[in-house]
N, C-alpha and C. Protein backbone atom coordinates (compact mmCIF):
# COMPACT_ATOMS: atom_id res chain seq x y z
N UNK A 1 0.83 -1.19 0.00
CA UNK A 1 0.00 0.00 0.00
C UNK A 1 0.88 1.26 0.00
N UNK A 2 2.16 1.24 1.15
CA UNK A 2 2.56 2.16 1.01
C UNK A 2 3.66 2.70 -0.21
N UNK A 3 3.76 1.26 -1.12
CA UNK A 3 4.70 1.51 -2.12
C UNK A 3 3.80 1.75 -3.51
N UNK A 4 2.31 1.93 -3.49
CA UNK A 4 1.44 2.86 -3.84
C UNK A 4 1.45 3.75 -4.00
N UNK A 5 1.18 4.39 -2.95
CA UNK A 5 1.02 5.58 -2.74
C UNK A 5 2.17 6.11 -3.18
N UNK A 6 3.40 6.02 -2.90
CA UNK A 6 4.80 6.54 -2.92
C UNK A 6 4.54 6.57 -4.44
N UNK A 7 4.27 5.76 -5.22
CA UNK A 7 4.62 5.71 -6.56
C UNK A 7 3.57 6.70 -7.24
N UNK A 8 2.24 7.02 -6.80
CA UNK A 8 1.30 7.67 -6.91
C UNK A 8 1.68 8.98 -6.87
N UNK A 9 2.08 9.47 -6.13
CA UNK A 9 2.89 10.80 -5.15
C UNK A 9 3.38 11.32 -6.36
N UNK A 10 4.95 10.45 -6.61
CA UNK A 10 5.73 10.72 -7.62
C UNK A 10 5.36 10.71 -8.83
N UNK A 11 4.67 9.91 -9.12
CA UNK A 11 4.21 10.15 -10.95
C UNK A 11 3.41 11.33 -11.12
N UNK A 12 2.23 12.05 -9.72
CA UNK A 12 1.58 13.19 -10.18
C UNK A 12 2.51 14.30 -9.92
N UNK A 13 3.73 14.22 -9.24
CA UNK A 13 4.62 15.35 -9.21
C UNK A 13 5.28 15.22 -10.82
N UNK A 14 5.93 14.36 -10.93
CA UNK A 14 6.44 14.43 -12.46
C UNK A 14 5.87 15.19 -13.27
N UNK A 15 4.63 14.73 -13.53
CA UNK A 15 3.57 14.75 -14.85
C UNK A 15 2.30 16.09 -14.31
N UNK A 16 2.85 17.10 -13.15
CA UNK A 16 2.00 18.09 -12.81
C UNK A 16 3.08 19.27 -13.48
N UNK A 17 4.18 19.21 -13.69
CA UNK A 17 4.55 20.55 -13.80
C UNK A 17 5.40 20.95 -14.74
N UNK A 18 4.83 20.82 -15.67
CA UNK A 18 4.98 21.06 -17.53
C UNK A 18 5.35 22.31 -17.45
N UNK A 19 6.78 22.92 -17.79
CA UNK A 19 6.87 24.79 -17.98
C UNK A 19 7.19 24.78 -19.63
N UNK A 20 6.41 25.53 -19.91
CA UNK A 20 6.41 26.12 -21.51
C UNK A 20 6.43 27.73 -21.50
N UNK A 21 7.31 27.98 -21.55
CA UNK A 21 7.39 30.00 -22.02
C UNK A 21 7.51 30.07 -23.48
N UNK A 22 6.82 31.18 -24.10
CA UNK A 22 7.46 31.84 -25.07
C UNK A 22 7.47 33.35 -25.81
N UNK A 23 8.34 33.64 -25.69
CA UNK A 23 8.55 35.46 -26.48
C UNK A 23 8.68 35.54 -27.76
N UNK A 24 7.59 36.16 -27.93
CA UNK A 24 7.18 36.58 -29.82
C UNK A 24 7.23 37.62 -29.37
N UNK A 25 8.61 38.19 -30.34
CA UNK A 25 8.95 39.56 -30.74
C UNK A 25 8.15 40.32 -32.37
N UNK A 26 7.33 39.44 -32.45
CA UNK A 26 6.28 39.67 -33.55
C UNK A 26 7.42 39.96 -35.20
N UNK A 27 8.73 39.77 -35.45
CA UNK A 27 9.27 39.84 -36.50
C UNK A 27 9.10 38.67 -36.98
N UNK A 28 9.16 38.59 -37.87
CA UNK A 28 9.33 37.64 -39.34
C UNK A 28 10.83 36.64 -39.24
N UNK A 29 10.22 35.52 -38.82
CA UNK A 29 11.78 34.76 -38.93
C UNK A 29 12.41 34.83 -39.84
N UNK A 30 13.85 33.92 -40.16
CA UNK A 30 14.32 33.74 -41.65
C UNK A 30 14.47 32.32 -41.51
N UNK A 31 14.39 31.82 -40.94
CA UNK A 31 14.72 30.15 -40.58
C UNK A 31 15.75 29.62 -40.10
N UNK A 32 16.29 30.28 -39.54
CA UNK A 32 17.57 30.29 -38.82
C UNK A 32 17.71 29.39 -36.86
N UNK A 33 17.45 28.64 -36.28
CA UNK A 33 17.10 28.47 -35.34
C UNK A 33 18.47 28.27 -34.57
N UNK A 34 18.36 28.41 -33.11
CA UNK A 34 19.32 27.71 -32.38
C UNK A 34 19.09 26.80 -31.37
N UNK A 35 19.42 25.87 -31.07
CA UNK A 35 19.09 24.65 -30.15
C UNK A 35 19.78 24.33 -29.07
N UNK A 36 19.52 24.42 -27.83
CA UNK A 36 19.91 24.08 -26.55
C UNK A 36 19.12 23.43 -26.01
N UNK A 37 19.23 21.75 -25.83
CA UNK A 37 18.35 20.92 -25.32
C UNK A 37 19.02 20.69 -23.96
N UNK A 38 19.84 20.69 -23.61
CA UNK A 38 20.10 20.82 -22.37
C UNK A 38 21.26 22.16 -21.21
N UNK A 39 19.91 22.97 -21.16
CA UNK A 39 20.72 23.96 -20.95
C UNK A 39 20.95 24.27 -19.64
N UNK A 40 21.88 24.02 -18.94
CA UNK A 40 21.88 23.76 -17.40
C UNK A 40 21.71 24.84 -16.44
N UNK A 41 20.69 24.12 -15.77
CA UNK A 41 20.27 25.34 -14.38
C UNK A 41 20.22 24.29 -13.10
N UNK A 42 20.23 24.73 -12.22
CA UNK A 42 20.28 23.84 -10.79
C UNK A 42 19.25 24.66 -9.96
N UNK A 43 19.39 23.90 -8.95
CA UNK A 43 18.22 24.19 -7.68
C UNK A 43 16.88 24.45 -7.97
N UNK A 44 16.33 23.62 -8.77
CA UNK A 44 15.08 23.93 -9.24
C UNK A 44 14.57 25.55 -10.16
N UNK A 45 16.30 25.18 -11.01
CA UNK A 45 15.62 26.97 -11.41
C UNK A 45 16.16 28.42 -10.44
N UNK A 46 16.98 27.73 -9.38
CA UNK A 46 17.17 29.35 -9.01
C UNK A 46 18.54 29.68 -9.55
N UNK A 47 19.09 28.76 -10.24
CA UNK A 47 20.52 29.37 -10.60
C UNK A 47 20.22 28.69 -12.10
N UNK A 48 19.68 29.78 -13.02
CA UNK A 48 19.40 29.49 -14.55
C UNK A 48 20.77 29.34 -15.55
N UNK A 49 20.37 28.91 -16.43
CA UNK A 49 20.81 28.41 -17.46
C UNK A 49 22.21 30.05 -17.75
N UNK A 50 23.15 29.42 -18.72
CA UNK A 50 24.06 30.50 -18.88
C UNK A 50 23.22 31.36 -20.33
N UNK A 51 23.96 32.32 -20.51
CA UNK A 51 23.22 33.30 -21.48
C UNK A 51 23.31 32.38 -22.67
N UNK A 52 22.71 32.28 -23.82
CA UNK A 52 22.59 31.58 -24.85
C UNK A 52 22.86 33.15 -25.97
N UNK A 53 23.91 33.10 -26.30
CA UNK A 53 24.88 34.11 -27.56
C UNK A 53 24.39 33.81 -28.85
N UNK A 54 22.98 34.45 -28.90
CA UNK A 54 22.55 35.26 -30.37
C UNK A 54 23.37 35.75 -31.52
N UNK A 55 24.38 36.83 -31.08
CA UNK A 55 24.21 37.76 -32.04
C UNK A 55 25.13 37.39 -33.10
N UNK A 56 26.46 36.50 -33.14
CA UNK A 56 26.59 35.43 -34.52
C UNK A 56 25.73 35.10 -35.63
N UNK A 57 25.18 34.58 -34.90
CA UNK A 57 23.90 33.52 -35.69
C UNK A 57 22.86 34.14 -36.12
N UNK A 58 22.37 35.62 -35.21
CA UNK A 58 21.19 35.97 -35.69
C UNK A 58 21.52 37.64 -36.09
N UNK A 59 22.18 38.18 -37.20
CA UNK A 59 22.18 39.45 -37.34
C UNK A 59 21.35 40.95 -37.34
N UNK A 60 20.28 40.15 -37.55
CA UNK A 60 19.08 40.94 -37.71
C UNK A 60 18.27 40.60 -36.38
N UNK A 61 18.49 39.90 -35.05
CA UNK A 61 17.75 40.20 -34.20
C UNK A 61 17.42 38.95 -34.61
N UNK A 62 16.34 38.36 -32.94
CA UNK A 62 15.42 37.59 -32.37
C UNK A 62 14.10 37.44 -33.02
N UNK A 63 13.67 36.52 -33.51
CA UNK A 63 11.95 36.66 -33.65
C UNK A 63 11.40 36.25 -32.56
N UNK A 64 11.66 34.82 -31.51
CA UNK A 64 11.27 33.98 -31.10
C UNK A 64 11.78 33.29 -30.20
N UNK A 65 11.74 33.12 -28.75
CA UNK A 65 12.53 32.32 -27.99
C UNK A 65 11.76 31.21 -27.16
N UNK A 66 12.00 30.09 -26.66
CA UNK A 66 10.94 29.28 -26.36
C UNK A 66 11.68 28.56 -25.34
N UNK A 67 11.48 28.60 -24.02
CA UNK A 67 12.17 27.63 -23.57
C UNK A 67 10.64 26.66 -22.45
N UNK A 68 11.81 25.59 -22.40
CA UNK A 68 10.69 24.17 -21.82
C UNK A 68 11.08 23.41 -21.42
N UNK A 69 10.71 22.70 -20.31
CA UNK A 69 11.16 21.11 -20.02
C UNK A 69 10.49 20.10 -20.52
N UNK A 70 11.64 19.32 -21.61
CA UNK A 70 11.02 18.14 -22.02
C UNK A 70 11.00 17.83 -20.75
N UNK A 71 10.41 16.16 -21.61
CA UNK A 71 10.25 14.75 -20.70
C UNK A 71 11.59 14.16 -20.03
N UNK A 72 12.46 14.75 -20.54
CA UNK A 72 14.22 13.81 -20.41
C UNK A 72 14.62 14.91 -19.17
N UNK A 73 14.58 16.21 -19.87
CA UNK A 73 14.43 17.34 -18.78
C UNK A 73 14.08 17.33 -17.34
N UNK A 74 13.02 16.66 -16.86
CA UNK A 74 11.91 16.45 -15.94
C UNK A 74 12.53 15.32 -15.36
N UNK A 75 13.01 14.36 -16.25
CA UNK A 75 12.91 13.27 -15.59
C UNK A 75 14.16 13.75 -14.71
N UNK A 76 15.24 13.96 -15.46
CA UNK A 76 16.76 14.59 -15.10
C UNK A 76 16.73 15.10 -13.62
N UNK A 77 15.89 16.25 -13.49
CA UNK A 77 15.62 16.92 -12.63
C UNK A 77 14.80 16.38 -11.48
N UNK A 78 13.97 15.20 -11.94
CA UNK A 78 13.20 14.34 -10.80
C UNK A 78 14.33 13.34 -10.00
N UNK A 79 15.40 12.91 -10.82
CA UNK A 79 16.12 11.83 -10.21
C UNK A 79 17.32 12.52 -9.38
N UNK A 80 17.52 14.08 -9.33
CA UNK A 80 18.35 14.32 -9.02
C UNK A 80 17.60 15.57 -7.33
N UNK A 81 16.73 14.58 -7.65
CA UNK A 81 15.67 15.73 -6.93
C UNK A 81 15.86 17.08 -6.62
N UNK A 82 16.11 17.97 -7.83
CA UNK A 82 15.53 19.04 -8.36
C UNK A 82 17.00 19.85 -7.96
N UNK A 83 18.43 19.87 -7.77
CA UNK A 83 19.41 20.30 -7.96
C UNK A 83 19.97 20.37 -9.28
N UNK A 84 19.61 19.44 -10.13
CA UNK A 84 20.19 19.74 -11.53
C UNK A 84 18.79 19.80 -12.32
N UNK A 85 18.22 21.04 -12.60
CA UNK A 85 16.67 21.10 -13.23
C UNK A 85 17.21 21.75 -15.02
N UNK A 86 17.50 21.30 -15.77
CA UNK A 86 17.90 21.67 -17.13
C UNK A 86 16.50 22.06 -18.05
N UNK A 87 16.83 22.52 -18.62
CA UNK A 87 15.74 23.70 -19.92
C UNK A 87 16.33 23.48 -21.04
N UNK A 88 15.26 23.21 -22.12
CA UNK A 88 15.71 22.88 -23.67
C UNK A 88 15.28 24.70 -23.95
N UNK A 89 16.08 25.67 -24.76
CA UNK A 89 15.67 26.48 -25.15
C UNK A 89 15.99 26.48 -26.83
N UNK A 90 14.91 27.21 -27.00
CA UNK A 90 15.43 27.11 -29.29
C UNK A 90 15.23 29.05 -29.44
N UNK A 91 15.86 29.25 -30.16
CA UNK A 91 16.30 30.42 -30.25
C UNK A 91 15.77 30.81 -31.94
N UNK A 92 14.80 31.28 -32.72
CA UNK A 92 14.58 31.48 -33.90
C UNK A 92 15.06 33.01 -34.36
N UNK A 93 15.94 32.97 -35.24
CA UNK A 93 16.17 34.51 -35.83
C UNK A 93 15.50 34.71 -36.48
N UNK A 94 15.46 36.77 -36.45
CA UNK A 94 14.45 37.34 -37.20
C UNK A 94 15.55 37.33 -38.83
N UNK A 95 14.16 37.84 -39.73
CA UNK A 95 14.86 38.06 -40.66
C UNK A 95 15.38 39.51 -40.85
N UNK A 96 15.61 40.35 -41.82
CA UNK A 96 16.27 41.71 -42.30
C UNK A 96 14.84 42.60 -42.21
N UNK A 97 14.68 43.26 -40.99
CA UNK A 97 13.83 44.11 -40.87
C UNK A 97 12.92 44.50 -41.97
N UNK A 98 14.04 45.61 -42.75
CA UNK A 98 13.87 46.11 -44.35
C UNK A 98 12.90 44.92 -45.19
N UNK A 99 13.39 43.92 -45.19
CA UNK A 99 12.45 42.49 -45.61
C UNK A 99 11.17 42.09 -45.53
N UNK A 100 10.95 42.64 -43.79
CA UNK A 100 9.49 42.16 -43.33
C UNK A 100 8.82 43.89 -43.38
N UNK A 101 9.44 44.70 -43.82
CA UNK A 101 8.26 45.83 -44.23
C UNK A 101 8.54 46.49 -43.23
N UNK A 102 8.96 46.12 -41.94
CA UNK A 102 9.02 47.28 -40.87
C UNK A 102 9.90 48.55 -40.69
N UNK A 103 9.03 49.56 -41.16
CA UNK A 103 9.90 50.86 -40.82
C UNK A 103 10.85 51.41 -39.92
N UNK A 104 12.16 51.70 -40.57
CA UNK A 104 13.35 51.83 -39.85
C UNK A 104 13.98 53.56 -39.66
N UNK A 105 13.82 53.76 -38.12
CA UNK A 105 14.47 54.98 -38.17
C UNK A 105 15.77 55.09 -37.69
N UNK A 106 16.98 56.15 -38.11
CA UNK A 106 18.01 55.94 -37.94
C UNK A 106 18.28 56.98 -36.94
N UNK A 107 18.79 56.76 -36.02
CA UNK A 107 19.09 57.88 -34.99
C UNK A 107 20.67 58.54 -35.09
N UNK A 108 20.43 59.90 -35.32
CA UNK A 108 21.85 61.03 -35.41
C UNK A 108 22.46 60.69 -34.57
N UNK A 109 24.20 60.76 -34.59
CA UNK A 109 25.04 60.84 -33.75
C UNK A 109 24.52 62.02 -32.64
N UNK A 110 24.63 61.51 -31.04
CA UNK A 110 24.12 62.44 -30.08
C UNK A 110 22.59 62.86 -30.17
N UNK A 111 22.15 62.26 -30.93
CA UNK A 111 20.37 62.56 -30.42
C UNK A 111 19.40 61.47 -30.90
N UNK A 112 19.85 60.23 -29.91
CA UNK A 112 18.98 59.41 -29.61
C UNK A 112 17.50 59.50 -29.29
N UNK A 113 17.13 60.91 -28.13
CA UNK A 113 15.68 61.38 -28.39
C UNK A 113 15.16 61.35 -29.53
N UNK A 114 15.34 62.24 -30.66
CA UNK A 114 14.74 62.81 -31.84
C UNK A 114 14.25 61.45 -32.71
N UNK A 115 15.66 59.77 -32.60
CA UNK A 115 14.58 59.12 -33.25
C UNK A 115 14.00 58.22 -32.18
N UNK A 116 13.77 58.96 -31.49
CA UNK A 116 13.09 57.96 -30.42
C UNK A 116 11.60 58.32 -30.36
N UNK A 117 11.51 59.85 -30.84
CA UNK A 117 10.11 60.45 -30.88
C UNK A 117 9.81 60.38 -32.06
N UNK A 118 10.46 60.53 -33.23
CA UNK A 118 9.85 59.98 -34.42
C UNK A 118 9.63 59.10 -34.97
N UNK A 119 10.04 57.64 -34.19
CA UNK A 119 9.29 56.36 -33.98
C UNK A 119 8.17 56.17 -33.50
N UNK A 120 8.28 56.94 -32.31
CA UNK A 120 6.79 56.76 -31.65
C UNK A 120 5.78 57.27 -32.30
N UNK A 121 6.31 58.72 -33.36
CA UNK A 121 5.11 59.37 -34.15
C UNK A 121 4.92 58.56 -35.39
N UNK A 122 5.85 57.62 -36.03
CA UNK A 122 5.58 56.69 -37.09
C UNK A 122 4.97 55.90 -36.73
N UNK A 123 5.16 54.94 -35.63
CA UNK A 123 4.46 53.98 -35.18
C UNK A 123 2.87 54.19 -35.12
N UNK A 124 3.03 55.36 -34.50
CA UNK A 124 1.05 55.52 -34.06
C UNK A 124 0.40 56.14 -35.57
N UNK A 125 1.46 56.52 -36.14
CA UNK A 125 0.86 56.73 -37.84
C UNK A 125 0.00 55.57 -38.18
N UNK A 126 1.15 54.59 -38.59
CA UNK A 126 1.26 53.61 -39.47
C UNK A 126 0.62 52.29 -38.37
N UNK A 127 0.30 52.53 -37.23
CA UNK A 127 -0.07 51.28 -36.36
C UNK A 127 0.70 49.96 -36.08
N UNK A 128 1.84 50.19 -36.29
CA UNK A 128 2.58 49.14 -36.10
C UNK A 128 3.90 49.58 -35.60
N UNK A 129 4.75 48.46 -35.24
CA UNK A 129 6.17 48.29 -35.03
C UNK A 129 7.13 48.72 -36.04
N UNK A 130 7.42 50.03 -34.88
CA UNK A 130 9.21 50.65 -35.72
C UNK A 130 10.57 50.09 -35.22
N UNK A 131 11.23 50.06 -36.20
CA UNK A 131 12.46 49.72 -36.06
C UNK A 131 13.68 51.10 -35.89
N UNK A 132 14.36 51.40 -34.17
CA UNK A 132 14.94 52.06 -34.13
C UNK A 132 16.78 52.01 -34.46
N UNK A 133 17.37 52.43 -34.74
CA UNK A 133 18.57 51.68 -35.46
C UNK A 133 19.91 52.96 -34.53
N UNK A 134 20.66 52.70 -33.51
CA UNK A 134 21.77 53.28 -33.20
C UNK A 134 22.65 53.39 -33.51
């Protein structure tokens, strides 16, 4: 009975706590992805994963970031009871701004304001996402 229950216990802890995040930066991928299936964090998550280095791979910026615990993930983290808790993250690049239509303003040497306000006045023009460029 009691090796029941025990087993009961543990399978609804396993199979209760599915984490799925994801950030849509609303750009237009190019198909470019990056893959970290095991990206190491400990203590259940309080000491996360190391930075995952974009800007190689993705020149034009982020579309998409997704991170999750598989099943291998979970299990990892169940047998080690929850000191080594690892995250698969995939990393999708955007494509060339100019590409996906989104209007690009270029900001003057020393006056970062000026295109910072004439983004905001394009944006609420045109109803969408500007692209500010330093």
């Amino acid at each position: 009975m009691k090796k029941g229950m025990l087993f009961a216990g543990v399978s609804a802890l396993m199979l209760s706590g599915c984490y799925h995040a994801v950030i849509d930066t609303g750009r237009a991928p190019n198909g470019t992805t990056i893959q970290r299936p095991w990206a190491h964090g400990f203590v259940a998550g309080l000491v996360p994963p190391s930075v995952t280095e974009t800007a190689k791979q993705c020149p034009s910026g982020v579309a998409k970031v997704e991170t999750k615990h598989s099943f291998l993930n979970m299990l990892a983290a169940s047998l080690t009871w929850g000191l080594y808790t690892p995250m698969t993250i995939t990393v999708t690049c955007a494509g060339n701004a100019a590409d996906a239509g989104i209007p690009t303003v270029k900001a003057e040497a020393g006056k970062p304001s000026d295109a910072v306000q004439q983004a905001v006045e394009l944006s609420q023009e045109k109803a969408s996402a500007v692209l500010v460029q330093f």
